[in-house]
PDB file of N, CA and C in Angstrom:
ATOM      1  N   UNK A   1      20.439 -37.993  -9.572  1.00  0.00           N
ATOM      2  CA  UNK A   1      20.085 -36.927  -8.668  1.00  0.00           C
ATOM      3  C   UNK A   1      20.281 -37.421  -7.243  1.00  0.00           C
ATOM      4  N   UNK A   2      20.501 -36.619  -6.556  1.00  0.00           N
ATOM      5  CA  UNK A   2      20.831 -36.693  -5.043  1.00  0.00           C
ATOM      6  C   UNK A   2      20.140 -36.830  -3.890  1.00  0.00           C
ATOM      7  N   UNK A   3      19.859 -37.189  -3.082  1.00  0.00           N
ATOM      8  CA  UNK A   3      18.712 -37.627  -2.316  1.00  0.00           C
ATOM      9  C   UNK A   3      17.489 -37.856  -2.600  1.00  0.00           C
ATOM     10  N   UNK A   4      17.642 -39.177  -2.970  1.00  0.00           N
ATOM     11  CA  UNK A   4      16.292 -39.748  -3.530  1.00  0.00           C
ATOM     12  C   UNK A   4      15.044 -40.098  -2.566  1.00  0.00           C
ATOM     13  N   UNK A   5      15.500 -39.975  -1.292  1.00  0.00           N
ATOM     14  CA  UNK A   5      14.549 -39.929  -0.508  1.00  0.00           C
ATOM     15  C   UNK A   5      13.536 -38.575  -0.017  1.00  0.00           C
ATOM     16  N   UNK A   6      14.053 -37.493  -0.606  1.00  0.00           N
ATOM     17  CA  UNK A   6      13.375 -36.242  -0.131  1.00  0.00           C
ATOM     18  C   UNK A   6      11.777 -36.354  -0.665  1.00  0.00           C
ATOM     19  N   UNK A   7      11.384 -35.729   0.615  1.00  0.00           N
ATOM     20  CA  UNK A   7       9.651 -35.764   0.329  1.00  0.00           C
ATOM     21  C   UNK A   7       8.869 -34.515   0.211  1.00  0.00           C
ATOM     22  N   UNK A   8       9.985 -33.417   0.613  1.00  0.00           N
ATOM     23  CA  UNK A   8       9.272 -32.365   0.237  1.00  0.00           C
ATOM     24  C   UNK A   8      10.432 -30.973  -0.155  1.00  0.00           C
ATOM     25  N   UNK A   9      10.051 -30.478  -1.380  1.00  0.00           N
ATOM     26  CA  UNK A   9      10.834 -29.520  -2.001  1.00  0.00           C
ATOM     27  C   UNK A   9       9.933 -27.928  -2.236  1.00  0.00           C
ATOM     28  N   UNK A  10      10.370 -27.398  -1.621  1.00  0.00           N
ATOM     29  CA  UNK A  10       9.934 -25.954  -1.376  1.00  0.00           C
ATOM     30  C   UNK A  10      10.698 -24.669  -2.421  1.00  0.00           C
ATOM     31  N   UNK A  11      10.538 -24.505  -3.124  1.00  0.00           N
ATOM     32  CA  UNK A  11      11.447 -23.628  -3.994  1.00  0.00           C
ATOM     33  C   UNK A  11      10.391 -22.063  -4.846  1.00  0.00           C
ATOM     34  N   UNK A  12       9.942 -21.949  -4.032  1.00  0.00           N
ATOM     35  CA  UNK A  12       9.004 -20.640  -4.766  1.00  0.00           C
ATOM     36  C   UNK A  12      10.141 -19.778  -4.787  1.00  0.00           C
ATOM     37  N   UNK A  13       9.472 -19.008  -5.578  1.00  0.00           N
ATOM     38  CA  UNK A  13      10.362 -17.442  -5.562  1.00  0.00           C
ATOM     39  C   UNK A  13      11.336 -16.914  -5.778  1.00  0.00           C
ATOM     40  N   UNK A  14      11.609 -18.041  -6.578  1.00  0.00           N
ATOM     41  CA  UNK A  14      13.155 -18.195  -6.892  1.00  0.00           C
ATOM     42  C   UNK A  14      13.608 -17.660  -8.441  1.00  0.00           C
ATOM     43  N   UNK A  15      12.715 -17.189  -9.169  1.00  0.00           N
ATOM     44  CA  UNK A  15      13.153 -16.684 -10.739  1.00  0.00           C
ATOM     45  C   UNK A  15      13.626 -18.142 -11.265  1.00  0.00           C
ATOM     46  N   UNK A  16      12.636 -19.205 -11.442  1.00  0.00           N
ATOM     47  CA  UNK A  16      12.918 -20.253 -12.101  1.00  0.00           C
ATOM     48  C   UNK A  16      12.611 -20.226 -13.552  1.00  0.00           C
ATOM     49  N   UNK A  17      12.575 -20.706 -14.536  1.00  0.00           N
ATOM     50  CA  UNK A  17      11.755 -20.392 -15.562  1.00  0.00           C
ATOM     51  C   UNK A  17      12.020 -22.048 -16.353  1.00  0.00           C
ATOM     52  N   UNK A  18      12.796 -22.726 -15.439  1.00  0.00           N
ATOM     53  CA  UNK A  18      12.229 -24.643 -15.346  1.00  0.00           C
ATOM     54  C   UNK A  18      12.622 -25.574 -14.534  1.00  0.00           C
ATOM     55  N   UNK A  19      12.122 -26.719 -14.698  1.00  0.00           N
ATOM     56  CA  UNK A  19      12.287 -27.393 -13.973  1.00  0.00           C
ATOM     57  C   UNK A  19      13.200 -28.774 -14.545  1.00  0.00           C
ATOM     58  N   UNK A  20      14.542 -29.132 -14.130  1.00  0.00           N
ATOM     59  CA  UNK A  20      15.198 -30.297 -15.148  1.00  0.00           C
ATOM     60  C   UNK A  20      14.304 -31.765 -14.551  1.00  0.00           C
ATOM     61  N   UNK A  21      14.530 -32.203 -16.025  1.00  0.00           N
ATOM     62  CA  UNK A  21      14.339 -33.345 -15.653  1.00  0.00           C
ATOM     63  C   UNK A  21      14.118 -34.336 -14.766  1.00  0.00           C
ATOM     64  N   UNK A  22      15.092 -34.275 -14.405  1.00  0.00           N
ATOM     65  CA  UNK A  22      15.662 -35.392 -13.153  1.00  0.00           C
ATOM     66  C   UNK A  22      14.726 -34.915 -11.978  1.00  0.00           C
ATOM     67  N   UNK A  23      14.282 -33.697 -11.766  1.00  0.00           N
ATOM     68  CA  UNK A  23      13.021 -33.994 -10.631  1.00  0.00           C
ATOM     69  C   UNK A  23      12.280 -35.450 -10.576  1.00  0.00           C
ATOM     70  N   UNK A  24      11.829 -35.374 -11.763  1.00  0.00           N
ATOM     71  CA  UNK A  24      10.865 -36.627 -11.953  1.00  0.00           C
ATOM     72  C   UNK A  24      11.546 -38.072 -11.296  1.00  0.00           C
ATOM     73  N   UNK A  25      12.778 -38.020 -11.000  1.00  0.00           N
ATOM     74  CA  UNK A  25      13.357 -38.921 -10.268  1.00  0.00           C
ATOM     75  C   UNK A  25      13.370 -38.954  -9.158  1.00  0.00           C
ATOM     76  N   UNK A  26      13.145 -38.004  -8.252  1.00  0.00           N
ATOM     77  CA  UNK A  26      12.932 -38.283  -6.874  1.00  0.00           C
ATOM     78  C   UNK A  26      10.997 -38.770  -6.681  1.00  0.00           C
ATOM     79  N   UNK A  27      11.479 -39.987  -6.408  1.00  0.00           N
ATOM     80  CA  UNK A  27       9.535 -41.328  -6.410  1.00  0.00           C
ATOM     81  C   UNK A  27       9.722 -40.980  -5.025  1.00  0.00           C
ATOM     82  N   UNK A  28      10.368 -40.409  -4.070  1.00  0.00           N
ATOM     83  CA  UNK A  28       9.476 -40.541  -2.642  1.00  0.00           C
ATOM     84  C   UNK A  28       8.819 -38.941  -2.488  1.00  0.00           C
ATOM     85  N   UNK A  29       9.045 -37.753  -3.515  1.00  0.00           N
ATOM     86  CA  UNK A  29       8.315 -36.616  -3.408  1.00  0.00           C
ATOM     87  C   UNK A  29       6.930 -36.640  -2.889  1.00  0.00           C
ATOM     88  N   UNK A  30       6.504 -35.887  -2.103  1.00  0.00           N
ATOM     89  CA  UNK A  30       5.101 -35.791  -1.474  1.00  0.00           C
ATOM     90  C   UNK A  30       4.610 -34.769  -2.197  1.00  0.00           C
ATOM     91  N   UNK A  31       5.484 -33.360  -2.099  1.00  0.00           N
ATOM     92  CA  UNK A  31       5.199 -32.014  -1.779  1.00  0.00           C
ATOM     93  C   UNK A  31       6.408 -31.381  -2.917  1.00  0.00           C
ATOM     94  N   UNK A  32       5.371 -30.639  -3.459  1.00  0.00           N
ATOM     95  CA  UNK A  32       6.403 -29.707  -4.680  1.00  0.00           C
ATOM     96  C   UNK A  32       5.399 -28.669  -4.951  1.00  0.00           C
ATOM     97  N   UNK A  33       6.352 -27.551  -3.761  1.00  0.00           N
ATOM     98  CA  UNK A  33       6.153 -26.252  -4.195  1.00  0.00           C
ATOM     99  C   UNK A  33       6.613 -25.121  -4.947  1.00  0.00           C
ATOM    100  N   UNK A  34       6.415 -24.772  -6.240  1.00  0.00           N
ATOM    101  CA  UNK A  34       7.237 -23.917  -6.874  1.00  0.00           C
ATOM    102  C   UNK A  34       6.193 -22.889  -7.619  1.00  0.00           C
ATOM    103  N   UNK A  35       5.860 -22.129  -6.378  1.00  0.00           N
ATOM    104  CA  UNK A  35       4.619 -20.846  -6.717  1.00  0.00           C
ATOM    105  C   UNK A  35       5.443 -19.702  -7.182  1.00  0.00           C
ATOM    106  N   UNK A  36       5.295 -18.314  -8.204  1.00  0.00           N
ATOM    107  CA  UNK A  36       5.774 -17.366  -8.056  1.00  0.00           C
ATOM    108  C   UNK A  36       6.937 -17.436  -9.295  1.00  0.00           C
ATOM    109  N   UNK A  37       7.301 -18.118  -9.436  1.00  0.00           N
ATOM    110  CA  UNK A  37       8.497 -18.459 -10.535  1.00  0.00           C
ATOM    111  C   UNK A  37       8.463 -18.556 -12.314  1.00  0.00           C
ATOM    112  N   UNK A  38       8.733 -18.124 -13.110  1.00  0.00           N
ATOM    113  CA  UNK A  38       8.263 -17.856 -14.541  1.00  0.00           C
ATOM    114  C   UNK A  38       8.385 -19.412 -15.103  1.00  0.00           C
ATOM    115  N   UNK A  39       8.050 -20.591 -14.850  1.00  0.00           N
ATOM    116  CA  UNK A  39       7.947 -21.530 -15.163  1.00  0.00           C
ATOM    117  C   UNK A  39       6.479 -21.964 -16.189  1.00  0.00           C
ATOM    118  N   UNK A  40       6.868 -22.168 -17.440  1.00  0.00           N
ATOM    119  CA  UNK A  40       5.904 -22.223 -18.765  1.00  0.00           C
ATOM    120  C   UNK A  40       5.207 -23.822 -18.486  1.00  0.00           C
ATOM    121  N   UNK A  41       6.234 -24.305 -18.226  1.00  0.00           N
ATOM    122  CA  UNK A  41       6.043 -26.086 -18.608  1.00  0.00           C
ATOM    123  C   UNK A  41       6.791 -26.815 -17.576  1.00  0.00           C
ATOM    124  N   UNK A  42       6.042 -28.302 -16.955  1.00  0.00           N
ATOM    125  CA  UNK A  42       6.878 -29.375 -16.381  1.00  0.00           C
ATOM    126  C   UNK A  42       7.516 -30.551 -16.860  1.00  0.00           C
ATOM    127  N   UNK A  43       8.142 -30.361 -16.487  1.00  0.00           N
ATOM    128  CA  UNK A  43       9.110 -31.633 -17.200  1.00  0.00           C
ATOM    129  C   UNK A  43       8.021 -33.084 -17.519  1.00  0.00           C
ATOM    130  N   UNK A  44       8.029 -33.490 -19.162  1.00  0.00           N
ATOM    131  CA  UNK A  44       7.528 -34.238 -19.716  1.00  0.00           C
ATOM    132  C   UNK A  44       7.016 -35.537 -18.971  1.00  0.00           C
ATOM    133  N   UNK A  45       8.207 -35.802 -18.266  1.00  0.00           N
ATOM    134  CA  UNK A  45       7.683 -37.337 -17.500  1.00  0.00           C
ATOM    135  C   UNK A  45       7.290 -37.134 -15.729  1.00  0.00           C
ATOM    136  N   UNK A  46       6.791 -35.947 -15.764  1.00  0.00           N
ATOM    137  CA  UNK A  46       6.112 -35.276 -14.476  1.00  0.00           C
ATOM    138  C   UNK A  46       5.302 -36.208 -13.928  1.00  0.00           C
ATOM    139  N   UNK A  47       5.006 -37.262 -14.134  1.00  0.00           N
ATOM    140  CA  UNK A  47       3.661 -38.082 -14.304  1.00  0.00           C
ATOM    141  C   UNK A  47       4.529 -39.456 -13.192  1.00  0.00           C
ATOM    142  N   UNK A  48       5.666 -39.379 -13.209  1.00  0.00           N
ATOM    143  CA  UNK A  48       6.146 -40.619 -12.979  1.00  0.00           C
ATOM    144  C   UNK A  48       6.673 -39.856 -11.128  1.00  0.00           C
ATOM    145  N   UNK A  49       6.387 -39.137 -10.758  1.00  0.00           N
ATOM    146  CA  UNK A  49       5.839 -38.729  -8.843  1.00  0.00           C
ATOM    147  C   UNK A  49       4.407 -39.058  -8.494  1.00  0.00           C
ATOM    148  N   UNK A  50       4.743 -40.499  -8.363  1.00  0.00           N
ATOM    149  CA  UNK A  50       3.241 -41.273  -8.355  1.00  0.00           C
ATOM    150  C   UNK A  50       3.126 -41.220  -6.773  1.00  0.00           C
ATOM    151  N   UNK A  51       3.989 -40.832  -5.655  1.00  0.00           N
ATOM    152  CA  UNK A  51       3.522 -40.210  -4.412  1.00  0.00           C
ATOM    153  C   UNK A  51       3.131 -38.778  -4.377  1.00  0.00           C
ATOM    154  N   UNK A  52       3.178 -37.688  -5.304  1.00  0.00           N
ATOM    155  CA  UNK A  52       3.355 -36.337  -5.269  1.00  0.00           C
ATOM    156  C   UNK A  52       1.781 -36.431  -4.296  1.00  0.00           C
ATOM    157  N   UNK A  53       1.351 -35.691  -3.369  1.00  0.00           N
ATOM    158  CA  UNK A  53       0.461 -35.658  -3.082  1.00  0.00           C
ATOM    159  C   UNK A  53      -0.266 -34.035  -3.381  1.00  0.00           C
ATOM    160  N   UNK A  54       0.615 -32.782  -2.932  1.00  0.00           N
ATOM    161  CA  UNK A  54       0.963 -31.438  -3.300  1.00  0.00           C
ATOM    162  C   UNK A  54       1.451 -31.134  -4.387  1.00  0.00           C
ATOM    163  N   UNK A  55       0.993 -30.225  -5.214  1.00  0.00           N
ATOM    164  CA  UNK A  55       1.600 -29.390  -6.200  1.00  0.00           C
ATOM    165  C   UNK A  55       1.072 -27.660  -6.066  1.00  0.00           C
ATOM    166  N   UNK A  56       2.076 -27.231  -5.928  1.00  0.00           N
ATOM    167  CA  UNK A  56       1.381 -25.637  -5.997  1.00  0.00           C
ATOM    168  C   UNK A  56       2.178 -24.911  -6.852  1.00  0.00           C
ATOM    169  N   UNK A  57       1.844 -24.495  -8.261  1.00  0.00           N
ATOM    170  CA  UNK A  57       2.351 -23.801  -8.927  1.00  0.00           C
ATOM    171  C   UNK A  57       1.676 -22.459  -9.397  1.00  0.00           C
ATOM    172  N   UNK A  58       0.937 -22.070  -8.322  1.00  0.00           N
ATOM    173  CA  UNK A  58       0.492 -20.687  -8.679  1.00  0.00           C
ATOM    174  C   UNK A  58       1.183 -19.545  -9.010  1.00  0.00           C
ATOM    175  N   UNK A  59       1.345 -18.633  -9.666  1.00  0.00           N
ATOM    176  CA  UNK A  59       1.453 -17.228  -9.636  1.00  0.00           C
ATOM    177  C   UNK A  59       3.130 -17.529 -11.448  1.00  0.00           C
ATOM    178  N   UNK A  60       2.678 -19.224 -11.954  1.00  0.00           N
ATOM    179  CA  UNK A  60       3.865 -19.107 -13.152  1.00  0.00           C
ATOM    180  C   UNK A  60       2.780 -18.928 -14.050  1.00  0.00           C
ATOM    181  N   UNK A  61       3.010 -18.644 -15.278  1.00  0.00           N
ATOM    182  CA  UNK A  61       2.497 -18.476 -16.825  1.00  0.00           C
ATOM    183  C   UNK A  61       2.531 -19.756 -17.412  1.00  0.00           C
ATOM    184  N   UNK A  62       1.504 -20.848 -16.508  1.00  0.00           N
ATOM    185  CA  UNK A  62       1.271 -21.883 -17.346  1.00  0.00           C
ATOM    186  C   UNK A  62       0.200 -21.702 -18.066  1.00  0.00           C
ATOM    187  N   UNK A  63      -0.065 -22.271 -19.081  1.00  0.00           N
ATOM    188  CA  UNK A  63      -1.494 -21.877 -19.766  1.00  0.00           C
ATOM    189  C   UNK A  63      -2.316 -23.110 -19.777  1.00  0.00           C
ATOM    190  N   UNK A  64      -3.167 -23.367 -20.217  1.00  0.00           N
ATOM    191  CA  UNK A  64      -4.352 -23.948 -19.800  1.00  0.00           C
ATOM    192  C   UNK A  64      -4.016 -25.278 -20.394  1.00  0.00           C
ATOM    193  N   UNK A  65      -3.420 -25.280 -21.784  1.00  0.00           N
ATOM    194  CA  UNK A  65      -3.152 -26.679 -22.216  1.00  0.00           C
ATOM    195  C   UNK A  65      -2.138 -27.507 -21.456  1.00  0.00           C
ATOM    196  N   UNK A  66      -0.889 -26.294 -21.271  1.00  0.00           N
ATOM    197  CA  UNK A  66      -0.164 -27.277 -20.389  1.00  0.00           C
ATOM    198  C   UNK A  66      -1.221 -28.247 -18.984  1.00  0.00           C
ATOM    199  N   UNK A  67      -1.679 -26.830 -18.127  1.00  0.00           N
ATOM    200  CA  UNK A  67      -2.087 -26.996 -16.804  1.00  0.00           C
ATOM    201  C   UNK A  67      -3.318 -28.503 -17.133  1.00  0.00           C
ATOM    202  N   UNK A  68      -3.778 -28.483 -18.131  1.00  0.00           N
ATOM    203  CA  UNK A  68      -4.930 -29.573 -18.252  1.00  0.00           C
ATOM    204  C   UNK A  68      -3.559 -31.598 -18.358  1.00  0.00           C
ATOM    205  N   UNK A  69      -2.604 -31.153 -19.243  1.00  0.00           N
ATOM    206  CA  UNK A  69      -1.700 -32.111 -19.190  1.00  0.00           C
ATOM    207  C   UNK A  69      -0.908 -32.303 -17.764  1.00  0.00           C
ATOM    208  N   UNK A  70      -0.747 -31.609 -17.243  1.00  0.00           N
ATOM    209  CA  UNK A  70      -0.158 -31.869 -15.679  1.00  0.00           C
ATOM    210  C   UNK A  70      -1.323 -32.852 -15.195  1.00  0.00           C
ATOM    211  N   UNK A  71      -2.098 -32.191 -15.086  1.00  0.00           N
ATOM    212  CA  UNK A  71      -3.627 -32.619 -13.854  1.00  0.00           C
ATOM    213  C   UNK A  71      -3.760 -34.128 -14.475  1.00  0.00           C
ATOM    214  N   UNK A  72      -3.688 -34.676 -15.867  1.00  0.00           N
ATOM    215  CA  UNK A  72      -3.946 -35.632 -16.532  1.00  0.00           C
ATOM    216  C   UNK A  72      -2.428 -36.964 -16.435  1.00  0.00           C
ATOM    217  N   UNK A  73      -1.759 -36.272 -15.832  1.00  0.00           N
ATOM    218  CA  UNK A  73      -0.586 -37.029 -15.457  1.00  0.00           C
ATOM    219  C   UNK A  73      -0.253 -37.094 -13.898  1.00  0.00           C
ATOM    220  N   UNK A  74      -1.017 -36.330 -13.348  1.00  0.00           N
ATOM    221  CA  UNK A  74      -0.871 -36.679 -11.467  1.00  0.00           C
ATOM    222  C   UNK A  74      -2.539 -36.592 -11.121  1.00  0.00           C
ATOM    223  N   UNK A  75      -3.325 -37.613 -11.863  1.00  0.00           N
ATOM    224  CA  UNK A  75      -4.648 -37.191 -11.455  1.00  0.00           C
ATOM    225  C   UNK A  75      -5.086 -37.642  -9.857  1.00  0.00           C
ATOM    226  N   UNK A  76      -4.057 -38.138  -8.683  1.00  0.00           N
ATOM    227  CA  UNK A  76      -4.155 -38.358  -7.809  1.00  0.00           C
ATOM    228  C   UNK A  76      -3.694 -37.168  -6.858  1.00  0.00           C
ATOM    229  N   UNK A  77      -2.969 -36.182  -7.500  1.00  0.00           N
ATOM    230  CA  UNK A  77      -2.215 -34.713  -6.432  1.00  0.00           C
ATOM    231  C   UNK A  77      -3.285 -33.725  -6.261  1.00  0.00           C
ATOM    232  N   UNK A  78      -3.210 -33.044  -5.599  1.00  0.00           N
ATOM    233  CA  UNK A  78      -3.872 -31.687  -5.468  1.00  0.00           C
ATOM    234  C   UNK A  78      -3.406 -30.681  -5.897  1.00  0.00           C
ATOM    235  N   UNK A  79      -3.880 -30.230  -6.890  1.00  0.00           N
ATOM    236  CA  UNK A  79      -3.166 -28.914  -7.832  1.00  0.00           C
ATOM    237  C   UNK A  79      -3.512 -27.480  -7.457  1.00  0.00           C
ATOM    238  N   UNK A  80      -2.681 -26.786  -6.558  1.00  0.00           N
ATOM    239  CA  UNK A  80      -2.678 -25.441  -6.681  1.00  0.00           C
ATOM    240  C   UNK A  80      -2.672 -24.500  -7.961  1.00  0.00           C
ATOM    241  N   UNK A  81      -3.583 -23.744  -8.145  1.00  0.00           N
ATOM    242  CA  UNK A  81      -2.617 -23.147  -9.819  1.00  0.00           C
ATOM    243  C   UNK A  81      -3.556 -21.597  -9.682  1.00  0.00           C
ATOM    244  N   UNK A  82      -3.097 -20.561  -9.801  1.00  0.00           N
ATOM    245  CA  UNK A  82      -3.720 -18.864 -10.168  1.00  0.00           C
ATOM    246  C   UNK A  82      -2.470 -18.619 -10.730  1.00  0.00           C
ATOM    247  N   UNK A  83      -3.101 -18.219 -11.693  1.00  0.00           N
ATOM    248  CA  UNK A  83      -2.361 -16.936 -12.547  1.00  0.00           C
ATOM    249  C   UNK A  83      -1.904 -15.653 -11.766  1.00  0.00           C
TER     250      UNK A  83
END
């Protein structure tokens, strides 16, 4: 993936419905916003944006099991999340 230095990715609203992989490869992420977008699930090794400080994924159809496995893999970020 391509600029591995980016620290903050803004992408709401965009009719996403996922997120690839290779996010989890950018380690200097601060900030990952992706509110509004039909996104079910984050990519498995979500856990490994050990700077993420932001997450706001409000307004996707995550459900509670996922949303409890996110929080349990960035238990250092601040999690935005409404249905």
């Amino acid at each position: 993936m391509r600029n591995k230095n980016l620290k903050e990715l803004i992408i709401n609203r965009n009719q996403l419905s996922y997120l690839p992989e290779e996010i989890c490869y950018l380690d200097k992420l601060e900030m990952l916003l992706i509110g509004q977008n039909n996104i079910k699930y984050l990519p498995q090794n979500i856990g490994k944006l050990k700077q993420l400080k932001t997450l706001v994924i409000s307004g996707n159809p995550i459900d509670e099991s996922e949303l409890m496995r996110i929080k349990n893999a960035l238990p250092n970020t601040n999690i935005f999340f409404n249905k």
